[in-house]
Protein backbone atom coordinates (compact mmCIF):
# COMPACT_ATOMS: atom_id res chain seq x y z
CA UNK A 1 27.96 18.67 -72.69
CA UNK A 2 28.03 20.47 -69.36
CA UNK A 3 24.76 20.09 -67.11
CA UNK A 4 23.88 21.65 -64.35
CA UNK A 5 24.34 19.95 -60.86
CA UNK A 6 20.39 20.00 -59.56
CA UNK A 7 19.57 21.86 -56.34
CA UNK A 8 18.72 18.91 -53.98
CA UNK A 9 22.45 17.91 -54.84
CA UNK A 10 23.73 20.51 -52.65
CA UNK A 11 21.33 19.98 -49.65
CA UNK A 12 24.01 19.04 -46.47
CA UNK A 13 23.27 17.98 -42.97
CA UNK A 14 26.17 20.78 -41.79
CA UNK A 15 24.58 23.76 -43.89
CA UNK A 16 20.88 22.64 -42.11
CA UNK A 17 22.52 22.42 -38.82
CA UNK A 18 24.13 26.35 -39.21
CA UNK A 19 20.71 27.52 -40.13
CA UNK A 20 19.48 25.89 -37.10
CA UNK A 21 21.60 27.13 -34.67
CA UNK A 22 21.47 30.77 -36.06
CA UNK A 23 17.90 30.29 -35.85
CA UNK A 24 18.30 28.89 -31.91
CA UNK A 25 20.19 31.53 -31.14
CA UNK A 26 18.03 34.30 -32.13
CA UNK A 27 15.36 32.30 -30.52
CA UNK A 28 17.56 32.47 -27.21
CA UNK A 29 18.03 35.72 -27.46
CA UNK A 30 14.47 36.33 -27.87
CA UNK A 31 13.74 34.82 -24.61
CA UNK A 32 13.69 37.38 -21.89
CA UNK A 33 14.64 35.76 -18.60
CA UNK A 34 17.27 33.80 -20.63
CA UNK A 35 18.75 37.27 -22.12
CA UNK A 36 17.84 39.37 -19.40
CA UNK A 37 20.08 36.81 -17.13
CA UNK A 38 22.84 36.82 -19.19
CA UNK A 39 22.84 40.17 -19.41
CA UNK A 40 22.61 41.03 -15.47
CA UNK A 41 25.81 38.76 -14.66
CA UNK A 42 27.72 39.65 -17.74
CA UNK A 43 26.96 43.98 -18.61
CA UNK A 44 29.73 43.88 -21.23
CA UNK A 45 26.42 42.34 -23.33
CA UNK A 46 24.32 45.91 -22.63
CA UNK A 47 27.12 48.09 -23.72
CA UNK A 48 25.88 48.06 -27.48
CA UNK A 49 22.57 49.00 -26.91
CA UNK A 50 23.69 51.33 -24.31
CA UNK A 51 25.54 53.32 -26.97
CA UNK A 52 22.33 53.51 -28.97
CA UNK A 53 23.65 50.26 -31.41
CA UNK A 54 21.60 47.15 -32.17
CA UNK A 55 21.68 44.69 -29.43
CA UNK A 56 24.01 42.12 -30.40
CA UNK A 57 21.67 39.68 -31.71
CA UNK A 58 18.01 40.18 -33.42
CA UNK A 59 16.00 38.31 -31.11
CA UNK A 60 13.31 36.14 -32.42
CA UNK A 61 9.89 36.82 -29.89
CA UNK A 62 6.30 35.82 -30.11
CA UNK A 63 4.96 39.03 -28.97
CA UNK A 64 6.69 42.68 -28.23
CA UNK A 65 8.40 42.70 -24.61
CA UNK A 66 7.17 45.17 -21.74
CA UNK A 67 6.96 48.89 -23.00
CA UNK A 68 8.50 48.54 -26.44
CA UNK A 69 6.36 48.92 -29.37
CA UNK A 70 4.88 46.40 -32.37
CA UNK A 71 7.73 48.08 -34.26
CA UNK A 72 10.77 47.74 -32.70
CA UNK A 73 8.98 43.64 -32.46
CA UNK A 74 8.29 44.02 -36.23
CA UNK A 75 12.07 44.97 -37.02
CA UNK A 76 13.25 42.70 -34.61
CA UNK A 77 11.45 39.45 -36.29
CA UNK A 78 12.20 41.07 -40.47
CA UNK A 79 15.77 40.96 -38.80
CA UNK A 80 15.77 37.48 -38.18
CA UNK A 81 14.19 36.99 -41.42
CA UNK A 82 16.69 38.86 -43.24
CA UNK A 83 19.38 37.02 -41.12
CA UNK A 84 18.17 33.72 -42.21
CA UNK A 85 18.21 34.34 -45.73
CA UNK A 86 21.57 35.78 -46.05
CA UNK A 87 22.55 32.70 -44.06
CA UNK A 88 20.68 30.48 -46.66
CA UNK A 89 21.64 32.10 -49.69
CA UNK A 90 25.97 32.28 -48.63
CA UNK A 91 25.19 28.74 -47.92
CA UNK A 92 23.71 28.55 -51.27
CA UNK A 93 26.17 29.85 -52.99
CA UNK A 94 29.47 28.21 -50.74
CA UNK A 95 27.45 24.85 -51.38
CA UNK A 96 28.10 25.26 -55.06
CA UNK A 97 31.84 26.10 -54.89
CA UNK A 98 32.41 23.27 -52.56
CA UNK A 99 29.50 20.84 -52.50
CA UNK A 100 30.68 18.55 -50.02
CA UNK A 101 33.02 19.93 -47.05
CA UNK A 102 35.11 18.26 -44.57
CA UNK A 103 34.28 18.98 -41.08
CA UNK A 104 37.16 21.89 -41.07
CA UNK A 105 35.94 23.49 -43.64
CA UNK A 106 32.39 23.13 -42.04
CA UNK A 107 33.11 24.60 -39.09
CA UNK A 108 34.65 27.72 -41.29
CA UNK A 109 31.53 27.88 -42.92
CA UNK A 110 29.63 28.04 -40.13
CA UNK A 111 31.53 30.98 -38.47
CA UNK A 112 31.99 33.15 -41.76
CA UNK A 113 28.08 32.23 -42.44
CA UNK A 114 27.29 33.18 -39.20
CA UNK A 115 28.89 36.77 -39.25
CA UNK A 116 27.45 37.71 -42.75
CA UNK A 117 24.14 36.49 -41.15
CA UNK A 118 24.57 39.05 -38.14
CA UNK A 119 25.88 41.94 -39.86
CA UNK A 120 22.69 41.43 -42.14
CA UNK A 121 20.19 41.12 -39.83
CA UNK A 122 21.32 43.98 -37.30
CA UNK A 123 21.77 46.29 -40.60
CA UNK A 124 18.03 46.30 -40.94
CA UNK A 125 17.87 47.04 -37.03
CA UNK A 126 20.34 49.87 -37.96
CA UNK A 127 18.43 51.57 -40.70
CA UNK A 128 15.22 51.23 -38.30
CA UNK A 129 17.18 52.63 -35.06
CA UNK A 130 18.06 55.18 -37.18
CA UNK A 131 14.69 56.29 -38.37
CA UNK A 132 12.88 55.97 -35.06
CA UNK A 133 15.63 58.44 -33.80
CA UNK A 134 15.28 60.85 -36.36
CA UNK A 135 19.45 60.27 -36.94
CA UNK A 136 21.04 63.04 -39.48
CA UNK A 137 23.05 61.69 -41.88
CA UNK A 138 26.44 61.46 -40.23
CA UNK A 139 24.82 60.08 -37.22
CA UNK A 140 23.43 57.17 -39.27
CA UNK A 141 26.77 56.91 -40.85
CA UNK A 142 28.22 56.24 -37.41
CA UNK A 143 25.29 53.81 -36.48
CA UNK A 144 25.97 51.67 -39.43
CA UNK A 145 30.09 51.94 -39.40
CA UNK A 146 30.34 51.30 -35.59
CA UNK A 147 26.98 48.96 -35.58
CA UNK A 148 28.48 46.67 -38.69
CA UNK A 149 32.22 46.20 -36.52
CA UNK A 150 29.86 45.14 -33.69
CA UNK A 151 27.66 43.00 -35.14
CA UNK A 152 30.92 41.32 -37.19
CA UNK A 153 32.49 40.72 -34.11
CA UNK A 154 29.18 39.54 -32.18
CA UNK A 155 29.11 36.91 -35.45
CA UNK A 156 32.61 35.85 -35.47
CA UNK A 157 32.04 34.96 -31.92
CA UNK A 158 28.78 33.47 -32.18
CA UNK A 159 30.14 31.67 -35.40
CA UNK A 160 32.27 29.29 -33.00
CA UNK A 161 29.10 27.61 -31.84
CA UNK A 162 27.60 27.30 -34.66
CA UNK A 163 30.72 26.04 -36.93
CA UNK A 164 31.16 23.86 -33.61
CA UNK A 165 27.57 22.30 -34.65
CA UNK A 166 28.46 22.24 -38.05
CA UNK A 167 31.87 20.50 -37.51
CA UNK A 168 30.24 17.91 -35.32
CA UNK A 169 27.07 17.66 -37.88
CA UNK A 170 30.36 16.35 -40.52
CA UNK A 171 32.17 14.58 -37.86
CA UNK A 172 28.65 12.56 -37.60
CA UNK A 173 27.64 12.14 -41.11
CA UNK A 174 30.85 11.14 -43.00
CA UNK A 175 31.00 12.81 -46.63
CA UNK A 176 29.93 11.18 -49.54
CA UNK A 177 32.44 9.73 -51.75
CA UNK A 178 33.07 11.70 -55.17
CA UNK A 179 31.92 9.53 -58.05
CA UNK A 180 33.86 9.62 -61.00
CA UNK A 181 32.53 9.10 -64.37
CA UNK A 182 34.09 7.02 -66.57
């Protein structure tokens, strides 16, 4: 008789190490004089925002920054919310498929997790961008079209660190053998 495999089987040390980097990097993002560094030697980083897009990361603050509004700080921090639970429940659901990767497949994981997390997360910034603007609908169209092909690039790039954590998380904790009933 088939039974199902309980929950706590599928906890692994590479799926909590991707939700803690995703959650360090919004963190780090969140952090001004890290960001605003970042973004004053490299100004490829502004060019999202710039074009009226979601910055390329939801950044995780305790408090608003300078002039901006409880708002924008409330939609930044349901972001991140929203981004970690996308990120929990694909690793959810990968978990099941494959309960116990090897560290290729982790790393994988970790980048494709990573993306769906970012494209989740800056779709809520989207809808709010687009309110606080008072965007007709083909504008909001555009925001979410052009703000989704960011935000999947932003986590395909971002993904390397994170499957890079997730590979070395494996590489570190060998996986368990598969037991075979007899």
């Amino acid at each position: 008789m088939p039974t199902k495999t309980p929950l706590h089987a599928h906890r692994d040390p590479a799926d909590a190490a991707i939700l803690a980097s995703i959650l360090a990097l919004a963190i780090l993002a969140g952090i001004w004089p890290i960001a605003g560094v970042l973004t004053t030697w490299m100004p490829l980083l502004a060019v999202p925002a710039a074009a009226g897009l979601p910055s390329l990361l939801p950044p995780l603050r305790l408090v608003p920054l300078g002039g901006t509004t409880a708002g924008f700080w409330v939609a930044d921090t349901l972001a991140v919310l929203v981004m970690l639970l996308a990120a929990w429940l694909q690793l959810r659901a990968v978990g099941r498929r494959r309960p116990n990767p090897g560290h290729g497949r982790a790393f994988g994981r970790g980048v494709w997790t990573t993306a769906v997390a970012v494209v989740a997360g800056n779709l809520v910034r989207t809808v709010f961008l687009s309110f606080v603007t008072h965007s007709d609908l083909g504008t909001f169209a555009g925001y979410v079209v052009f703000g989704m092909l960011v935000s999947l690039i932003t986590g395909l790039t971002l993904g390397v660190v994170v499957g890079a954590a997730a590979a070395v998380t494996r590489l570190l904790r060998p996986r368990a053998r598969e037991s075979v009933a007899v």
